[in-house]
PDB file of N, CA and C in Angstrom:
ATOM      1  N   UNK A   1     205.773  52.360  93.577  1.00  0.00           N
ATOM      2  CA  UNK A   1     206.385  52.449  94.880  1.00  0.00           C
ATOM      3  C   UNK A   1     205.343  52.148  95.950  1.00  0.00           C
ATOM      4  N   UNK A   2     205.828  51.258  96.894  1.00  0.00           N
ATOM      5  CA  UNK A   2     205.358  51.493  98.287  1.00  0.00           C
ATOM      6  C   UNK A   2     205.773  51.964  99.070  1.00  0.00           C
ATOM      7  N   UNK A   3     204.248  52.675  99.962  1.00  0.00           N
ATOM      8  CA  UNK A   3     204.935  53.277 101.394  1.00  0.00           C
ATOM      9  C   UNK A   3     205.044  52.005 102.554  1.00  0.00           C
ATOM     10  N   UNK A   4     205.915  51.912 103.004  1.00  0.00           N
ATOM     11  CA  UNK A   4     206.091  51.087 104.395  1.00  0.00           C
ATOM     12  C   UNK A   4     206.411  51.752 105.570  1.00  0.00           C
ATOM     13  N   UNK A   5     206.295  52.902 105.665  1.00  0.00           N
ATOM     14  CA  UNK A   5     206.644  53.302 107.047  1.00  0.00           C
ATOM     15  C   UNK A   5     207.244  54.545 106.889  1.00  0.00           C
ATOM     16  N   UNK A   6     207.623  55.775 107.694  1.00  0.00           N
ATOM     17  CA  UNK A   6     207.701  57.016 107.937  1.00  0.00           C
ATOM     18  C   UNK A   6     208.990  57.159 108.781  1.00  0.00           C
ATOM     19  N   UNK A   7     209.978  58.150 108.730  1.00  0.00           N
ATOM     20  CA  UNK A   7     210.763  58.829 109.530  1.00  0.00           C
ATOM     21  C   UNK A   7     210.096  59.789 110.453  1.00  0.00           C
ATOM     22  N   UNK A   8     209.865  60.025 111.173  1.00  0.00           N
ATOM     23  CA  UNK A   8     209.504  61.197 112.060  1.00  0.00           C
ATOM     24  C   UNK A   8     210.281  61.970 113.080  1.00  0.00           C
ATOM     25  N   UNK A   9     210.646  63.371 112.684  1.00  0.00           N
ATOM     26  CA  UNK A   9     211.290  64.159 113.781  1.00  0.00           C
ATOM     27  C   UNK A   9     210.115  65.422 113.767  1.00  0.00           C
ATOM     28  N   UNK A  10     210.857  66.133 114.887  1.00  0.00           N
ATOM     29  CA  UNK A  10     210.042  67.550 115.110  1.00  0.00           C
ATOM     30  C   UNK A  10     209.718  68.372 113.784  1.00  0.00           C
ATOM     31  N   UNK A  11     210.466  68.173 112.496  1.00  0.00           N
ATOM     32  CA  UNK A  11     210.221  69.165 111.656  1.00  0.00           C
ATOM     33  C   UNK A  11     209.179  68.648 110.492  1.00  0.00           C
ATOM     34  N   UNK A  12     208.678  67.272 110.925  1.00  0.00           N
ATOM     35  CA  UNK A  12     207.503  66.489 110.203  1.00  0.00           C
ATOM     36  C   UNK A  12     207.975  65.030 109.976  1.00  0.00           C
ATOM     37  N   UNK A  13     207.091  64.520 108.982  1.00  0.00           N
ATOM     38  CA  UNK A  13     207.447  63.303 108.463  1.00  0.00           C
ATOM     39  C   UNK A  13     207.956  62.742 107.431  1.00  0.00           C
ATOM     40  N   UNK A  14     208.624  62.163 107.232  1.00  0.00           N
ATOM     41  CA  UNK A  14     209.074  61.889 105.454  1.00  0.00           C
ATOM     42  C   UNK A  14     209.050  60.213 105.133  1.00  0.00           C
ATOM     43  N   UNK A  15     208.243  59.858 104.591  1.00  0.00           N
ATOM     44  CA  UNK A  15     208.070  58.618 103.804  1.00  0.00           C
ATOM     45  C   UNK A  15     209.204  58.072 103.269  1.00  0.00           C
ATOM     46  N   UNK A  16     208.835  56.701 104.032  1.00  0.00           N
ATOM     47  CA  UNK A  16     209.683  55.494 103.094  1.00  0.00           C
ATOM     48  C   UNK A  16     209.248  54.699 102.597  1.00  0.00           C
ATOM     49  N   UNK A  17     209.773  55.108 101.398  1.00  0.00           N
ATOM     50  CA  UNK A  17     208.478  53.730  99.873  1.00  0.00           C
ATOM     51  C   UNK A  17     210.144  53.093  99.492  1.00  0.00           C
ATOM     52  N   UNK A  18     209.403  52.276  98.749  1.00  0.00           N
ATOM     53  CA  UNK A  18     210.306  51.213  98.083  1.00  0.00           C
ATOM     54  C   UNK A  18     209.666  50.425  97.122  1.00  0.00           C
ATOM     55  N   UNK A  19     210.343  50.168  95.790  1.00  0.00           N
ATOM     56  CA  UNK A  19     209.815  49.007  94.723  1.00  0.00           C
ATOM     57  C   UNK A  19     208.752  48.019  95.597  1.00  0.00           C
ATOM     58  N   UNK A  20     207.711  47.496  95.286  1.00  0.00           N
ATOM     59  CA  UNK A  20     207.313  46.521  95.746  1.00  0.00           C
ATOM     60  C   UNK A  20     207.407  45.108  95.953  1.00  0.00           C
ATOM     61  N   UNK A  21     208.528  44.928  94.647  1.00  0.00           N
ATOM     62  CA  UNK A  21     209.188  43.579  94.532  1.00  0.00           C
ATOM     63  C   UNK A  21     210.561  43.771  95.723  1.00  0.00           C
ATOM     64  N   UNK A  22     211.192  45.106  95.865  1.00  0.00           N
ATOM     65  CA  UNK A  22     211.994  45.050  97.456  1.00  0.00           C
ATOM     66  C   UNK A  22     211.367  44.642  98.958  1.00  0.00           C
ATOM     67  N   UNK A  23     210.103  45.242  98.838  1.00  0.00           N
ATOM     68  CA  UNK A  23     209.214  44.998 100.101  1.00  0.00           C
ATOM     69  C   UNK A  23     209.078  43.730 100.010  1.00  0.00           C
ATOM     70  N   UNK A  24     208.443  43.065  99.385  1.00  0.00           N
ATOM     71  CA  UNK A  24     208.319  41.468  99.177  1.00  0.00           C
ATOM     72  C   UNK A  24     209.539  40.871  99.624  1.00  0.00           C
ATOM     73  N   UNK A  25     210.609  40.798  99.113  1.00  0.00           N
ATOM     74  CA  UNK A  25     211.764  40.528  99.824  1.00  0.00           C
ATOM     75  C   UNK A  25     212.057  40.804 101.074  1.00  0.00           C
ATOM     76  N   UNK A  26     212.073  42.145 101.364  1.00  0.00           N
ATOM     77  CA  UNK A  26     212.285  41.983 103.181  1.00  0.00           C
ATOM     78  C   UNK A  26     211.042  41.190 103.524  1.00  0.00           C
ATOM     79  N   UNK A  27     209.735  41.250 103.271  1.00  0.00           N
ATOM     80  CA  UNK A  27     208.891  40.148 104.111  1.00  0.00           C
ATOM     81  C   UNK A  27     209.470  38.937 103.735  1.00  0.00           C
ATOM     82  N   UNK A  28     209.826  38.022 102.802  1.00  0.00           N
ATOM     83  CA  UNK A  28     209.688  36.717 102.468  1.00  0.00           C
ATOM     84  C   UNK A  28     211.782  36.845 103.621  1.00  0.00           C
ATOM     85  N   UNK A  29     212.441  37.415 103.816  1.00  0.00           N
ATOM     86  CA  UNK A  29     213.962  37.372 104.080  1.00  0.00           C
ATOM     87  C   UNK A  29     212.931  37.064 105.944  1.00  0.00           C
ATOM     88  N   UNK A  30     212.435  38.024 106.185  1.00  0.00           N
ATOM     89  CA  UNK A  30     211.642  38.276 107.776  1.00  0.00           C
ATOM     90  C   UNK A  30     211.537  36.927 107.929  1.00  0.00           C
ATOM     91  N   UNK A  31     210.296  36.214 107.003  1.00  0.00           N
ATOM     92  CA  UNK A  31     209.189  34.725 107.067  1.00  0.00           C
ATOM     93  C   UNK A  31     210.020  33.550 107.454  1.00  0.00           C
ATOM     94  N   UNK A  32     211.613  33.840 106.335  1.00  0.00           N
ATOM     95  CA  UNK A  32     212.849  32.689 106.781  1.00  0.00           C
ATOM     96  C   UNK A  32     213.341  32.389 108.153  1.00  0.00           C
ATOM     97  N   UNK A  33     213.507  34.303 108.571  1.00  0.00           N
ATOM     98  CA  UNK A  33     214.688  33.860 109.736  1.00  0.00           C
ATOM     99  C   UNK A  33     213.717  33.898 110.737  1.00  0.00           C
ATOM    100  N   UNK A  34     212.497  34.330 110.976  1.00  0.00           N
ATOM    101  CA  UNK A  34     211.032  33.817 112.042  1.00  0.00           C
ATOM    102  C   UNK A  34     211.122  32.068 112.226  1.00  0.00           C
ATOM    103  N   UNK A  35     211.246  31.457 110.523  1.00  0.00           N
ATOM    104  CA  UNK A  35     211.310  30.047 110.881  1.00  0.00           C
ATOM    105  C   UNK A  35     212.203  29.596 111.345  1.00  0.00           C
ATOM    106  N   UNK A  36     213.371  30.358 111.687  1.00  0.00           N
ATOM    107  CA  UNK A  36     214.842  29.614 112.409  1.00  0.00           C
ATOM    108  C   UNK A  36     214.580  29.656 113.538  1.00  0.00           C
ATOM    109  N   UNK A  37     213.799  30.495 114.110  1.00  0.00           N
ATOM    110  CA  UNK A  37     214.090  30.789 115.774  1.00  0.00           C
ATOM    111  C   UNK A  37     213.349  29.794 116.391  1.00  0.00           C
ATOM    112  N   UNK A  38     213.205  29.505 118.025  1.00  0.00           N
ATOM    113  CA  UNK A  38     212.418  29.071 118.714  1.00  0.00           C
ATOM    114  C   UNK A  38     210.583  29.718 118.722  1.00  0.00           C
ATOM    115  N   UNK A  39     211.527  30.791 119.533  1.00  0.00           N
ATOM    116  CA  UNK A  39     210.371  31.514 119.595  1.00  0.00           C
ATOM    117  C   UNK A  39     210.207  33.136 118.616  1.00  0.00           C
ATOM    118  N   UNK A  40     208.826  33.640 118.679  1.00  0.00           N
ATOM    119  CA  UNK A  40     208.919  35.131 118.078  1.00  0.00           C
ATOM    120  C   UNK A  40     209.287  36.067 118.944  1.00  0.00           C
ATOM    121  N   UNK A  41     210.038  36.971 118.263  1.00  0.00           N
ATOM    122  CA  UNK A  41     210.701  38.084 119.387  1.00  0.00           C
ATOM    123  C   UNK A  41     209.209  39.163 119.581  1.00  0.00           C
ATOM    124  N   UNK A  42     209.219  39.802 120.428  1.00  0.00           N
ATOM    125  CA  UNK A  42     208.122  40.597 120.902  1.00  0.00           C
ATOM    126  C   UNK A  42     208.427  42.085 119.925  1.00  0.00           C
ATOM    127  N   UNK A  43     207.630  42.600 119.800  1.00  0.00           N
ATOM    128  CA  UNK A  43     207.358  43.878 119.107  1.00  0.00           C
ATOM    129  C   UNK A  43     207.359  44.884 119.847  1.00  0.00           C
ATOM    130  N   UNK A  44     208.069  45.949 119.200  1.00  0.00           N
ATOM    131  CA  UNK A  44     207.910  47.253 120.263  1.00  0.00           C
ATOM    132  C   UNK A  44     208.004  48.137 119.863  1.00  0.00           C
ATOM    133  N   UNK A  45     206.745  48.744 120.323  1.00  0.00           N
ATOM    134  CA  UNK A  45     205.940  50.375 119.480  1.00  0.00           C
ATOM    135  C   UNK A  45     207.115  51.533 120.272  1.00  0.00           C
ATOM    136  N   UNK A  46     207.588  51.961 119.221  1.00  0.00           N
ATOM    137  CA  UNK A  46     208.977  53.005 119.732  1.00  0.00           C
ATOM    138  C   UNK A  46     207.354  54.293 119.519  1.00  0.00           C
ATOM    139  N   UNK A  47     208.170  55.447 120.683  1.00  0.00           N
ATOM    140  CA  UNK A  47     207.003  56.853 120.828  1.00  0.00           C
ATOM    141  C   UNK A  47     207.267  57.181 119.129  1.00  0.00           C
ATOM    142  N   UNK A  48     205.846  57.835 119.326  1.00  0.00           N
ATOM    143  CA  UNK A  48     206.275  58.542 118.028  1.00  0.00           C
ATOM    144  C   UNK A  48     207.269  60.503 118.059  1.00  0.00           C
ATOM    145  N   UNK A  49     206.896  61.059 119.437  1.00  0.00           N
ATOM    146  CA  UNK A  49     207.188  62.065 120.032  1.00  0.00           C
ATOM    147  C   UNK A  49     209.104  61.397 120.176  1.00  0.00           C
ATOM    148  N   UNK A  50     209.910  62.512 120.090  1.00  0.00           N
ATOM    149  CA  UNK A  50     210.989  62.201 120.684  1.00  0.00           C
ATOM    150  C   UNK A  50     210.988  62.812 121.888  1.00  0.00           C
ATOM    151  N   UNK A  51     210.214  63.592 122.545  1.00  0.00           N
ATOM    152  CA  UNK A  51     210.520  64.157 123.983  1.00  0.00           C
ATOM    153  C   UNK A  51     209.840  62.732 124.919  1.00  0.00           C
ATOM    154  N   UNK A  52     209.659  62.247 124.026  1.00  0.00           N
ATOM    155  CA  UNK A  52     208.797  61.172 124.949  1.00  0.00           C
ATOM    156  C   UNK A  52     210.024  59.697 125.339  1.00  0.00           C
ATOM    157  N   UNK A  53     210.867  59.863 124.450  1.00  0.00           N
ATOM    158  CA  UNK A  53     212.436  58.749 124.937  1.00  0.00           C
ATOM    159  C   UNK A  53     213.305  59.744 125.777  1.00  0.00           C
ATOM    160  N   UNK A  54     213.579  61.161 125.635  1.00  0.00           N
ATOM    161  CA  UNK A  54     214.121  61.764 126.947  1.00  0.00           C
ATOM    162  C   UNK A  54     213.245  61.371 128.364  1.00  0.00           C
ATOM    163  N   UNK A  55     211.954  61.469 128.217  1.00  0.00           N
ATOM    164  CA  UNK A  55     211.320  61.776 129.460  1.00  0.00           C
ATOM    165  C   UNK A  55     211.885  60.094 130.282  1.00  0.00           C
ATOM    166  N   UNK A  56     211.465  59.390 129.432  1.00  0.00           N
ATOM    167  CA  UNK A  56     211.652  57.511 130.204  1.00  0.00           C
ATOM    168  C   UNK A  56     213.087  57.507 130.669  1.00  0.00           C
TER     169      UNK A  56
END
């Protein structure tokens, strides 16, 4: 299993793994539809705090 990334609420964190031959797939499915577009869409670091999307 891989980890790729985390859930996070107030009561901690909980890991999200997946087969590694699944991860490979969402990257190589990502690599396709990146080559359809014009341009790359911009990235955006969500808080890791949830009091921090009430406050904005």
């Amino acid at each position: 299993m891989t980890r790729f990334g985390e859930i996070s609420s107030a009561e901690g964190e909980t890991p999200l793994n997946a087969r590694r031959e699944c991860v490979q797939e969402l990257l190589s499915t990502h690599d396709r539809q990146m080559a359809l577009m014009d341009t790359r869409p911009g990235i955006v670091q969500l808080p890791r705090d949830p009091c921090e999307v009430e406050a904005a």
